[in-house]
N, C-alpha and C. Protein backbone atom coordinates (compact mmCIF):
# COMPACT_ATOMS: atom_id res chain seq x y z
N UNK A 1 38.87 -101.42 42.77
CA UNK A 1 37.80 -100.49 43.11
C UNK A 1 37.67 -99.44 42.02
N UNK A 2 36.38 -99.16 41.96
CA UNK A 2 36.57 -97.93 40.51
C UNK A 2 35.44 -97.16 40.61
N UNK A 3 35.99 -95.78 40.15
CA UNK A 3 35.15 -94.99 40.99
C UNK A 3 33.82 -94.72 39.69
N UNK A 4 33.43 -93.86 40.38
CA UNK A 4 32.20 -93.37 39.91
C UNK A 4 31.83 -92.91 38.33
N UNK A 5 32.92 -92.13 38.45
CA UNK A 5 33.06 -91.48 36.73
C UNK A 5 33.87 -92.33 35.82
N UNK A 6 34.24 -93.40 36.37
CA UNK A 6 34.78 -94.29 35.66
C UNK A 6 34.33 -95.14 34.49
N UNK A 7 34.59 -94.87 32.95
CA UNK A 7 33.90 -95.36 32.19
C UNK A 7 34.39 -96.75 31.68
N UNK A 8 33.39 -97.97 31.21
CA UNK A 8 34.22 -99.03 31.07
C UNK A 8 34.59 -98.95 29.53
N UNK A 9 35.03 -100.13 28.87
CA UNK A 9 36.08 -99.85 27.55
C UNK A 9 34.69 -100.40 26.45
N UNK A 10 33.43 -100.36 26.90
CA UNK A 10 32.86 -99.87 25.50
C UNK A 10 32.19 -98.76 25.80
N UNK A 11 32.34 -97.88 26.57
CA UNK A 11 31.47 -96.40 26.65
C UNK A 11 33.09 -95.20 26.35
N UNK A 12 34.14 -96.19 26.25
CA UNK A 12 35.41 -95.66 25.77
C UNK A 12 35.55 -95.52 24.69
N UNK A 13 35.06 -96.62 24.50
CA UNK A 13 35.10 -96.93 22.33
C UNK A 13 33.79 -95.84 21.82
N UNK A 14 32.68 -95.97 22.24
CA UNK A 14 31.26 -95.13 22.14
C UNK A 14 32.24 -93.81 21.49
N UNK A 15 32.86 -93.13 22.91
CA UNK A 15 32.83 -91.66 23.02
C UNK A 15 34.26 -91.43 21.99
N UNK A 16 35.28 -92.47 22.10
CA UNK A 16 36.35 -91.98 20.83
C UNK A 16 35.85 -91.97 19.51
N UNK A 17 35.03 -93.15 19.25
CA UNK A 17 34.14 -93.00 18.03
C UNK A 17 33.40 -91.61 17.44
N UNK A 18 32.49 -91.41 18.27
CA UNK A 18 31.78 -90.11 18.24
C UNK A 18 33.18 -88.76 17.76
N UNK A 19 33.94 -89.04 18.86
CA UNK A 19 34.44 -87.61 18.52
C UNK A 19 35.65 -87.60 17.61
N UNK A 20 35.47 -88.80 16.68
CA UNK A 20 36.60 -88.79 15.40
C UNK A 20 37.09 -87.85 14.76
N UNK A 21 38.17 -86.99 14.37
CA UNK A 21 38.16 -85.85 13.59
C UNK A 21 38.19 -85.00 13.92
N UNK A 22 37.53 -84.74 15.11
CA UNK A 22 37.25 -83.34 16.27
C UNK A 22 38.49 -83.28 16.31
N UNK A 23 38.85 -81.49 16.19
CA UNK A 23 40.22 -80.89 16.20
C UNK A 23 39.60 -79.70 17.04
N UNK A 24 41.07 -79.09 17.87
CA UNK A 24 40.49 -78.37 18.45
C UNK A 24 40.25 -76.90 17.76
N UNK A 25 40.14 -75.50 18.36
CA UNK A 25 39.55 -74.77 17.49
C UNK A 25 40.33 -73.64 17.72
N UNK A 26 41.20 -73.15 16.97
CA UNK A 26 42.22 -72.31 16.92
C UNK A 26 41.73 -70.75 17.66
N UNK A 27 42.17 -70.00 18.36
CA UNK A 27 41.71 -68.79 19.00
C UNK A 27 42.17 -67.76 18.26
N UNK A 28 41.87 -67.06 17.65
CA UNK A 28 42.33 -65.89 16.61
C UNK A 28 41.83 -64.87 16.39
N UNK A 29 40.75 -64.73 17.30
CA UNK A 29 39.95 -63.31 16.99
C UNK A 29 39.75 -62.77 18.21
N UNK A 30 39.20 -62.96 19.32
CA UNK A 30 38.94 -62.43 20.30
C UNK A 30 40.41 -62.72 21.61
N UNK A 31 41.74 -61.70 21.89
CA UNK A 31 41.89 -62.70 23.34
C UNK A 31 41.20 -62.76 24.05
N UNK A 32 41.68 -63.57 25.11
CA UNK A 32 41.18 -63.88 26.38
C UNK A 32 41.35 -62.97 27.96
N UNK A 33 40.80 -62.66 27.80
CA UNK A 33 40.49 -61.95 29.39
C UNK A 33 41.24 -62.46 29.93
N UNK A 34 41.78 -61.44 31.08
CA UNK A 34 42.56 -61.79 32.42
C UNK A 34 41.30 -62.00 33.37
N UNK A 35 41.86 -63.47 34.69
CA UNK A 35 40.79 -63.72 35.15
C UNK A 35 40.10 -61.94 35.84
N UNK A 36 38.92 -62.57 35.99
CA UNK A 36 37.49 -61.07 36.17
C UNK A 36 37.81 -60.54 37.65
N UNK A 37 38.85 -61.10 38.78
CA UNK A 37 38.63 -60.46 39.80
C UNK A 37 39.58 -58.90 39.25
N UNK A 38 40.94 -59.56 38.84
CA UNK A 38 42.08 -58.30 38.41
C UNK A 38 41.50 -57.80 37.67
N UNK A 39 40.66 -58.30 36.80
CA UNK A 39 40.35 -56.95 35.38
C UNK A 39 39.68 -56.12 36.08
N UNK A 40 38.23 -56.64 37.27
CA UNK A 40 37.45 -55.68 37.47
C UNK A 40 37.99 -54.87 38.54
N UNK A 41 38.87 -55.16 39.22
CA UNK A 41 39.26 -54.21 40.40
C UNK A 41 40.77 -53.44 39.63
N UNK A 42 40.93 -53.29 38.43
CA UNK A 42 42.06 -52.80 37.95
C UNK A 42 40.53 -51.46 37.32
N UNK A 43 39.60 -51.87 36.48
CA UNK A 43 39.03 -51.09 35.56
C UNK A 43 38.07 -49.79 36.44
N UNK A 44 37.59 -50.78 38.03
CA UNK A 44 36.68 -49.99 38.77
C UNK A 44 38.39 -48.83 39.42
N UNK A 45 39.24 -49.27 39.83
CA UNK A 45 40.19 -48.31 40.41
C UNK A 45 40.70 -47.05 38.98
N UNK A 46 40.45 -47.45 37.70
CA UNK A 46 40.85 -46.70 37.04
C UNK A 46 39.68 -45.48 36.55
N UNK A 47 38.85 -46.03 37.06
CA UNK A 47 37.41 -45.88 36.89
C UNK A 47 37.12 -44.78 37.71
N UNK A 48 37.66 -44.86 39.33
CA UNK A 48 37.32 -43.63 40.07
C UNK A 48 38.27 -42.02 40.23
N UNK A 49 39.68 -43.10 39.50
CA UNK A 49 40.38 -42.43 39.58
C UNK A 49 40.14 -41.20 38.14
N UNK A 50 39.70 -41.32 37.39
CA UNK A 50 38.85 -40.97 36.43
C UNK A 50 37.82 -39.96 36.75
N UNK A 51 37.01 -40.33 37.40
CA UNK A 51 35.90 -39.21 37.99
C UNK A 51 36.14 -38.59 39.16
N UNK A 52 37.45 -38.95 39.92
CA UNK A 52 37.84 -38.07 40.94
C UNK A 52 38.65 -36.97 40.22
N UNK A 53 39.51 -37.13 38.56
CA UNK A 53 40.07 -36.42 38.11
C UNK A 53 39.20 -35.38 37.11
N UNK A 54 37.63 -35.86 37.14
CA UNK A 54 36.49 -34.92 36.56
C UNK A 54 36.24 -34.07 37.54
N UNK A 55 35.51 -34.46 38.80
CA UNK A 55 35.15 -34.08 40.38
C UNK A 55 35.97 -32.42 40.38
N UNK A 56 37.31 -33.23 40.32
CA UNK A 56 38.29 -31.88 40.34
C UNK A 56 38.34 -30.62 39.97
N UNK A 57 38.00 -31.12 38.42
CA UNK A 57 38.71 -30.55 37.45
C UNK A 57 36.97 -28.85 37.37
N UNK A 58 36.07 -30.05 37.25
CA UNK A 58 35.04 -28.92 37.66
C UNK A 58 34.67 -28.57 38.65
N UNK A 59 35.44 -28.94 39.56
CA UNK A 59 35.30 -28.09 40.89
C UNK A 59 36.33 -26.61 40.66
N UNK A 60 37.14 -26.94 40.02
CA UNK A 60 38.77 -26.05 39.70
C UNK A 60 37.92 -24.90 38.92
N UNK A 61 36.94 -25.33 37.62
CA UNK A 61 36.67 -24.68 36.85
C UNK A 61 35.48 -23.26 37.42
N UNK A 62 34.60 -24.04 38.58
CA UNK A 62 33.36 -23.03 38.62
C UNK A 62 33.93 -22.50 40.28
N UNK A 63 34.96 -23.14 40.96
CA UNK A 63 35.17 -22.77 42.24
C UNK A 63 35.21 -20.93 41.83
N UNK A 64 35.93 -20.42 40.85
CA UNK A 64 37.01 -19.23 41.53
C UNK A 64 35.44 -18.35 41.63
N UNK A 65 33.86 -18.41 41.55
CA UNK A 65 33.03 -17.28 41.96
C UNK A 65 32.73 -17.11 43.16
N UNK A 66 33.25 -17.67 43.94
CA UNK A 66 33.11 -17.48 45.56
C UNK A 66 34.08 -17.28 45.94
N UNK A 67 33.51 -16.11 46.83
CA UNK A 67 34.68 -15.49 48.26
C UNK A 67 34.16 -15.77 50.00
N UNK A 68 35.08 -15.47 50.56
CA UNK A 68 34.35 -16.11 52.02
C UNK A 68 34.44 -14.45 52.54
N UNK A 69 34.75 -14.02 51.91
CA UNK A 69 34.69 -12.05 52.46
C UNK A 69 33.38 -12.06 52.37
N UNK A 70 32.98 -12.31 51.37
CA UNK A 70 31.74 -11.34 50.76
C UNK A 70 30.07 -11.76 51.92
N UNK A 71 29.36 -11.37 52.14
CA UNK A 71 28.58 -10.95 53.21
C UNK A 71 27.35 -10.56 52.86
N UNK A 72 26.22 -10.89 52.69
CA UNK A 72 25.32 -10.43 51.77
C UNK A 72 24.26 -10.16 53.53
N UNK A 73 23.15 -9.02 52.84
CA UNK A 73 22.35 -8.83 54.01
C UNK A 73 21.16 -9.68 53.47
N UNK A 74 20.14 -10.24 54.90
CA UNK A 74 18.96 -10.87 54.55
C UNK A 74 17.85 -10.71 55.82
N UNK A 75 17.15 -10.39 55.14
CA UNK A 75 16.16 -9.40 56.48
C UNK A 75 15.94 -11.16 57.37
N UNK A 76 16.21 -11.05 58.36
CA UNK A 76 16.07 -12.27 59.65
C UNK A 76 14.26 -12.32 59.66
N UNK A 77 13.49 -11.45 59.62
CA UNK A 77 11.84 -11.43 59.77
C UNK A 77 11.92 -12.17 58.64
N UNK A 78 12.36 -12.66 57.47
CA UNK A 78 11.54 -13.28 56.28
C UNK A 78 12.38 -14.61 56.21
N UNK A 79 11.18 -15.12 55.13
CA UNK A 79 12.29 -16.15 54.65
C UNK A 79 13.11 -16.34 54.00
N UNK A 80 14.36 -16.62 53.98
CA UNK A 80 15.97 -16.37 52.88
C UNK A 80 15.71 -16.38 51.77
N UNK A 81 15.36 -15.18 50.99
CA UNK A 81 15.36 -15.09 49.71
C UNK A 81 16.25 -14.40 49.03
N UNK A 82 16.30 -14.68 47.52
CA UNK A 82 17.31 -13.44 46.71
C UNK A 82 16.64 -13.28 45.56
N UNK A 83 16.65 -12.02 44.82
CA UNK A 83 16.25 -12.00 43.26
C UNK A 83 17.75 -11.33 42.79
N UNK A 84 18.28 -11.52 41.59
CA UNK A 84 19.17 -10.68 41.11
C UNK A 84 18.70 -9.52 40.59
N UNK A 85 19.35 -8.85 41.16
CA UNK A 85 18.82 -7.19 40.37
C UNK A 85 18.65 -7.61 38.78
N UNK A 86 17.11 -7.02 38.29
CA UNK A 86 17.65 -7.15 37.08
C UNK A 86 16.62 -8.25 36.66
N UNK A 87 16.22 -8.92 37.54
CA UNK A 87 15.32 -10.45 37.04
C UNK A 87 14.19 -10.54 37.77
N UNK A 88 13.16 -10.73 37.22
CA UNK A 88 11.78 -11.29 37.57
C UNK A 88 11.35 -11.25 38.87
N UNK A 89 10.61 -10.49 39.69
CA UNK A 89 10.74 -10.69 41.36
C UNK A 89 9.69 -12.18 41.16
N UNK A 90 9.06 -11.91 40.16
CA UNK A 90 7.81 -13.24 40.28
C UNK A 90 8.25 -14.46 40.52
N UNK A 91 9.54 -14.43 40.02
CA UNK A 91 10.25 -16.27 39.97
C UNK A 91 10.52 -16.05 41.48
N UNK A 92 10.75 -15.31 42.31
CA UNK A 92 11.08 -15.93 43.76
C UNK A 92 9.76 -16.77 44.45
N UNK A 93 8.63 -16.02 43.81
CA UNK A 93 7.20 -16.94 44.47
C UNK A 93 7.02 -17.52 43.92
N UNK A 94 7.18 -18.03 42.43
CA UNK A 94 6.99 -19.37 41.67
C UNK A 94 7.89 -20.45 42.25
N UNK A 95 9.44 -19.96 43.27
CA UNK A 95 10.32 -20.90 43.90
C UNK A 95 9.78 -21.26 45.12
N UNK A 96 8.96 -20.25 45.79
CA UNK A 96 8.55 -20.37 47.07
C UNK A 96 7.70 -21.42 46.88
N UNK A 97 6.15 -21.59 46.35
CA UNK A 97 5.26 -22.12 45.60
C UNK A 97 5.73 -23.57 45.73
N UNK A 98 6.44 -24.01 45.32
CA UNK A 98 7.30 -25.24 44.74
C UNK A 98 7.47 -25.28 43.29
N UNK A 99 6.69 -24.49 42.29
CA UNK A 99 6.40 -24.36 40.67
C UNK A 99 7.10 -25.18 40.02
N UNK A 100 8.76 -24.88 40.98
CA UNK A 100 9.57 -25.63 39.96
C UNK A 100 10.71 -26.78 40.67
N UNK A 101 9.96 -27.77 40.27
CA UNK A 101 10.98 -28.63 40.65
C UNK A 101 12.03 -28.91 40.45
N UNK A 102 13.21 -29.18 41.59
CA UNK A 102 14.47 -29.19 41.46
C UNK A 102 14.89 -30.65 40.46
N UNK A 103 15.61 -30.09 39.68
CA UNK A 103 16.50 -31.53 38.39
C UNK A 103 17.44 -31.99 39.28
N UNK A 104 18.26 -31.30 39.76
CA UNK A 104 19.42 -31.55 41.03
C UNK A 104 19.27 -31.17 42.31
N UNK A 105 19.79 -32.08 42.99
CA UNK A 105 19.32 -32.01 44.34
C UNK A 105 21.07 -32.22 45.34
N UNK A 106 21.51 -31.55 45.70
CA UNK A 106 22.80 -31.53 46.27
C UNK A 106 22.34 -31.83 47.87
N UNK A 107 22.25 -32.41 48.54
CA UNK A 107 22.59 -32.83 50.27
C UNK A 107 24.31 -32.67 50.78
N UNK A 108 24.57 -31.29 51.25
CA UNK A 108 26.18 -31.41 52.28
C UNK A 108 25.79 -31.60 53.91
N UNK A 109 25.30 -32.85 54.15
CA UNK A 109 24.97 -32.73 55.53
C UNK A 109 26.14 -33.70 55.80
N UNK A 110 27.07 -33.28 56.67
CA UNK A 110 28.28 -33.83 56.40
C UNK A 110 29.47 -33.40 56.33
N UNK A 111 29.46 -32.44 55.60
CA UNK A 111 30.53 -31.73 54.62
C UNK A 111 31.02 -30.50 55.72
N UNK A 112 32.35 -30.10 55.51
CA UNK A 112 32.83 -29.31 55.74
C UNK A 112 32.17 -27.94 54.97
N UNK A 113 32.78 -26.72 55.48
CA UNK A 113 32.61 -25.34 55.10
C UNK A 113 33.51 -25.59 53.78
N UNK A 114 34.70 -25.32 53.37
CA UNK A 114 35.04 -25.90 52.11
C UNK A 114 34.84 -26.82 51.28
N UNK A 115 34.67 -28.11 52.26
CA UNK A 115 34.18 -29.24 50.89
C UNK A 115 32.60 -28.76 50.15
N UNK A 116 32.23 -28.24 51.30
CA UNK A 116 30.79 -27.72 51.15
C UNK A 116 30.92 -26.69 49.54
N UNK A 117 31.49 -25.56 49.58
CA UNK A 117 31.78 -24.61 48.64
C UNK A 117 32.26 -25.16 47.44
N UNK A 118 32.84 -26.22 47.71
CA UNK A 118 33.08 -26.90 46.21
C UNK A 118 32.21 -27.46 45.53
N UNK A 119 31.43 -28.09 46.18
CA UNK A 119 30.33 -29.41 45.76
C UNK A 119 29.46 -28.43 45.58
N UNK A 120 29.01 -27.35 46.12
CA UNK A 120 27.68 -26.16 45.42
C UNK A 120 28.94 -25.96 44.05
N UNK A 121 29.82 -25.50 43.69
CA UNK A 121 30.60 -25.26 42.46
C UNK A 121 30.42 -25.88 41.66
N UNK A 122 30.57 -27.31 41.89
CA UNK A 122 30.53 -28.18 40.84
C UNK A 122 29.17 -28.49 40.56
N UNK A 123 28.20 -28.37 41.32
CA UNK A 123 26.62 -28.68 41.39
C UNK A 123 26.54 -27.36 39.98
N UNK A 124 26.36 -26.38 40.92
CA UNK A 124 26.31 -25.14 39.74
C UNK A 124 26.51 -25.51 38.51
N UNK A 125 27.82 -25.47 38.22
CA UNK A 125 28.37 -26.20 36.64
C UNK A 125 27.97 -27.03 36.09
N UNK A 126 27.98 -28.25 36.68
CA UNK A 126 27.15 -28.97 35.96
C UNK A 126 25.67 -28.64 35.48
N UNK A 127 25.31 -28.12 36.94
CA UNK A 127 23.64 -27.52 36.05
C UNK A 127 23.39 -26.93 35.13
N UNK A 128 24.22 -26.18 35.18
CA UNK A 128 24.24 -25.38 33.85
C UNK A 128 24.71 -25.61 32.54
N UNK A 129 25.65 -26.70 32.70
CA UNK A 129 26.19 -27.72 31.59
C UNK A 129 25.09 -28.27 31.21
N UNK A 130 24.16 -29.15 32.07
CA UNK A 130 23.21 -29.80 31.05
C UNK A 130 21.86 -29.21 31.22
N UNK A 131 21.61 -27.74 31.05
CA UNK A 131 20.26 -27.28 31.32
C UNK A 131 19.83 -27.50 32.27
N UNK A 132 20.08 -27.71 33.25
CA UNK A 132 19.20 -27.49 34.74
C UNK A 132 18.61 -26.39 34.91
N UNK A 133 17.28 -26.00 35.43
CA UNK A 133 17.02 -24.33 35.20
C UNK A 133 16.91 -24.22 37.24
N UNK A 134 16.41 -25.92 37.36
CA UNK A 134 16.44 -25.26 39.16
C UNK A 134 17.06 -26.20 39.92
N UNK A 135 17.45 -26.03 41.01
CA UNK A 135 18.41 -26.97 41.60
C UNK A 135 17.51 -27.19 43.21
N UNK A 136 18.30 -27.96 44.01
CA UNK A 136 18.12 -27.64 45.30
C UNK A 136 19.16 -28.01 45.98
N UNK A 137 19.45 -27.36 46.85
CA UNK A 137 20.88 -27.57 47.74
C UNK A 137 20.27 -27.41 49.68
N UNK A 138 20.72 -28.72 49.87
CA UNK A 138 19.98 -29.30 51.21
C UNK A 138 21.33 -28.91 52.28
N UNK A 139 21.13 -27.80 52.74
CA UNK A 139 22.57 -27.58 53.87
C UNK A 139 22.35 -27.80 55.40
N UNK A 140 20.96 -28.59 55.71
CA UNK A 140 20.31 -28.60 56.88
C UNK A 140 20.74 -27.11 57.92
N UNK A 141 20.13 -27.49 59.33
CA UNK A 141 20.11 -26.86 60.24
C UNK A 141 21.14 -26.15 61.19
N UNK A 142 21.54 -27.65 61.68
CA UNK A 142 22.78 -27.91 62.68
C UNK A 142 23.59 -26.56 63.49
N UNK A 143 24.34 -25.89 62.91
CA UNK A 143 25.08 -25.11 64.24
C UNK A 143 24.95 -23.53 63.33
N UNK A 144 23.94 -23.37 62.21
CA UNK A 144 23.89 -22.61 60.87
C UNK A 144 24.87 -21.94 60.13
N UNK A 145 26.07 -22.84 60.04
CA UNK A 145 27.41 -22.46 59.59
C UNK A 145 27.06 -22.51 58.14
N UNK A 146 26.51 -23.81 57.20
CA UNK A 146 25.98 -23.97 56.25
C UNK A 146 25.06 -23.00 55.90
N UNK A 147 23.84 -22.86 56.70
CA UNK A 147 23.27 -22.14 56.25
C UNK A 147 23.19 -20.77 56.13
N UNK A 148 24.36 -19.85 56.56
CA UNK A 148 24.79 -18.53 56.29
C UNK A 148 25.71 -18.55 55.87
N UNK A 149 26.42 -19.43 55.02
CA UNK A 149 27.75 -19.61 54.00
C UNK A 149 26.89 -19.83 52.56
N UNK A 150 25.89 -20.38 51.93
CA UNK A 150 25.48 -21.16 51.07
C UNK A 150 24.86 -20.03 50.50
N UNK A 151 24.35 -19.23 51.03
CA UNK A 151 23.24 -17.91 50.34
C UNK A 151 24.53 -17.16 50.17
N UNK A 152 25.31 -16.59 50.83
CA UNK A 152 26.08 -15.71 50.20
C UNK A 152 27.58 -15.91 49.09
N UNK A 153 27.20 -17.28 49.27
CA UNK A 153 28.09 -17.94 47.71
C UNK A 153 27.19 -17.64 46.25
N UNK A 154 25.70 -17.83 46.95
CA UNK A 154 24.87 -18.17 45.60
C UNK A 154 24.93 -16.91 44.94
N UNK A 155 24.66 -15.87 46.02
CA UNK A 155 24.41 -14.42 45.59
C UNK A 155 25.60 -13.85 44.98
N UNK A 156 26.96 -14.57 44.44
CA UNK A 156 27.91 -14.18 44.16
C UNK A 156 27.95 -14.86 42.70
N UNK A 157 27.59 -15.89 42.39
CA UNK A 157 27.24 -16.84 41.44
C UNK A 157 26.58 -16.10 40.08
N UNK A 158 27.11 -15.51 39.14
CA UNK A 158 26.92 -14.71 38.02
C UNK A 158 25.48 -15.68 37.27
N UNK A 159 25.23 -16.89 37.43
CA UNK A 159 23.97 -17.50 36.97
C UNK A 159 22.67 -17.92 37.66
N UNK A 160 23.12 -17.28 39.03
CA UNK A 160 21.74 -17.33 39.68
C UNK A 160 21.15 -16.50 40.12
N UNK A 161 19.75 -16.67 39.50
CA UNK A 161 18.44 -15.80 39.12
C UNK A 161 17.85 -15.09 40.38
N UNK A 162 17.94 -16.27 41.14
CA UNK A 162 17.39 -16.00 42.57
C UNK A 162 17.10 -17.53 43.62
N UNK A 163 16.96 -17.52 44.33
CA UNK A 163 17.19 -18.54 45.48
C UNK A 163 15.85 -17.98 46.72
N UNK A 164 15.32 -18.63 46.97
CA UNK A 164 14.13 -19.37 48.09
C UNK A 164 14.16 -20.62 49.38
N UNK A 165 13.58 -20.24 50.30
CA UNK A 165 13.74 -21.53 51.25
C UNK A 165 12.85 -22.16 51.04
N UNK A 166 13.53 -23.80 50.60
CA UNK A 166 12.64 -24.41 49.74
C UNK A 166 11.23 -24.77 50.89
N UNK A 167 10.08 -25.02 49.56
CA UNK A 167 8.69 -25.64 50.62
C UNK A 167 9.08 -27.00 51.16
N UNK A 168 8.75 -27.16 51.96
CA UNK A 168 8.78 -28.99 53.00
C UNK A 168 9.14 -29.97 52.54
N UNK A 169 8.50 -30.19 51.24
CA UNK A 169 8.75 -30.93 50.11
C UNK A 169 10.05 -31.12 49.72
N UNK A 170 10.43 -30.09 49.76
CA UNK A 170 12.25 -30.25 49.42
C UNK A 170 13.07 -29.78 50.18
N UNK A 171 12.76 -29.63 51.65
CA UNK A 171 13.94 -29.74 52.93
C UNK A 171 13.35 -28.14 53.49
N UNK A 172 12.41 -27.94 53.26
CA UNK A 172 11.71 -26.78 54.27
C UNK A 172 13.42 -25.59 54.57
N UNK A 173 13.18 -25.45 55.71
CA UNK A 173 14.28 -24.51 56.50
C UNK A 173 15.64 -25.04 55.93
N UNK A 174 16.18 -26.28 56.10
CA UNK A 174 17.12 -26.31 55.69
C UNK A 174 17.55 -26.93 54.24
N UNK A 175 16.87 -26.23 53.52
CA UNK A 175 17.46 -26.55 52.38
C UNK A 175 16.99 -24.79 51.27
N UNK A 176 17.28 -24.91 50.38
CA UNK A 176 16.91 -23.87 49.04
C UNK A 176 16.92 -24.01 47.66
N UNK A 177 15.98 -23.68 47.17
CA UNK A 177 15.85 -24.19 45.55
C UNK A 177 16.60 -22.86 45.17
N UNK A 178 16.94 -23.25 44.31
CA UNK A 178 18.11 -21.83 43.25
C UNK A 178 17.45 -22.07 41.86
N UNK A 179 16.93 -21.16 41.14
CA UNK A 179 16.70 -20.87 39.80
C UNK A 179 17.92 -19.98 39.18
N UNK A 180 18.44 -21.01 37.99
CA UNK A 180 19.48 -20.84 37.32
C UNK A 180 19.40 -20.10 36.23
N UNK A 181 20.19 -19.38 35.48
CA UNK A 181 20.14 -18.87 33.94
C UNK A 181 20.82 -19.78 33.51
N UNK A 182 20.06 -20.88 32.61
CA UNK A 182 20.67 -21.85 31.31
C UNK A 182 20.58 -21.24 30.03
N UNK A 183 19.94 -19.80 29.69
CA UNK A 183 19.80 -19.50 28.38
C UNK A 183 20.94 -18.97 28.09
């Protein structure tokens, strides 16, 4: 009985013929990969462990401008605004407006009161690392723990200009655009 792939002895002779001389081909320049499941679950684990050790490191760097003392007043009749003494009252209605759209957009719906304070830290920093001039930070509604922790971090924040409750467009009530100093 003979199976399928079974070649007879002149398609034997054919194919030794053909491949007379053929040597094989020495490997000398490139190695060879370990098979792709270990490489990629070795490179993605080294990978997060990597940006959890960035995550950190600028969270470490922009955390120390917030205090949980500090207490800022905000008239309850309006809507949560801030200007820094010192800066433009006009940019709070160019924020109100929508004028300027947010480059970053932070959502802690989720987040703890601390994890919360970090992730605005590191948001901050980075914005200001790569020119961001406005941000938005989405702290929703919920029990307004977020949202009377988040304004009086910002207002402590030596680079922000001033802060608005953002228009609808970018989370109405619970959220706020922040205009940054990148210059």
């Amino acid at each position: 009985m003979s199976k399928k792939n079974d070649l007879n002895d002149e398609e034997l002779s054919l194919f030794h013929s053909e491949i007379k001389g053929v040597r094989r081909i020495q490997q000398d320049k490139i190695p060879p990969q370990p098979p792709a499941s270990k490489f990629k679950t070795a490179e993605l684990r080294s990978k997060r462990t990597n940006q959890q050790e960035q995550r950190e490191a600028r969270q470490a760097a922009a955390s120390f401008a917030f205090s949980d003392g500090f207490e800022a007043w905000f008239d309850p009749n309006q809507p949560l605004k801030y200007v820094k003494p010192g800066s433009d009252s006009h940019e709070v209605k160019r924020l109100r407006r929508g004028d300027y759209p947010p480059d970053l957009i932070l959502d802690l719906h989720g987040l703890k009161r601390d994890d919360a304070k970090l992730e605005i830290a590191a948001l901050l920093h980075t914005a200001i690392r790569q020119h961001c001039a406005c941000v938005c930070i989405v702290h929703g509604i919920g029990e307004h723990i977020l949202k009377k922790s988040v304004p009086n971090w910002l207002v402590q924040h030596p680079d922000v200009l001033a802060f608005h409750q953002a228009p609808l467009e970018w989370g109405g009530n619970g959220a706020l655009l922040v205009l940054l100093n990148i210059g």
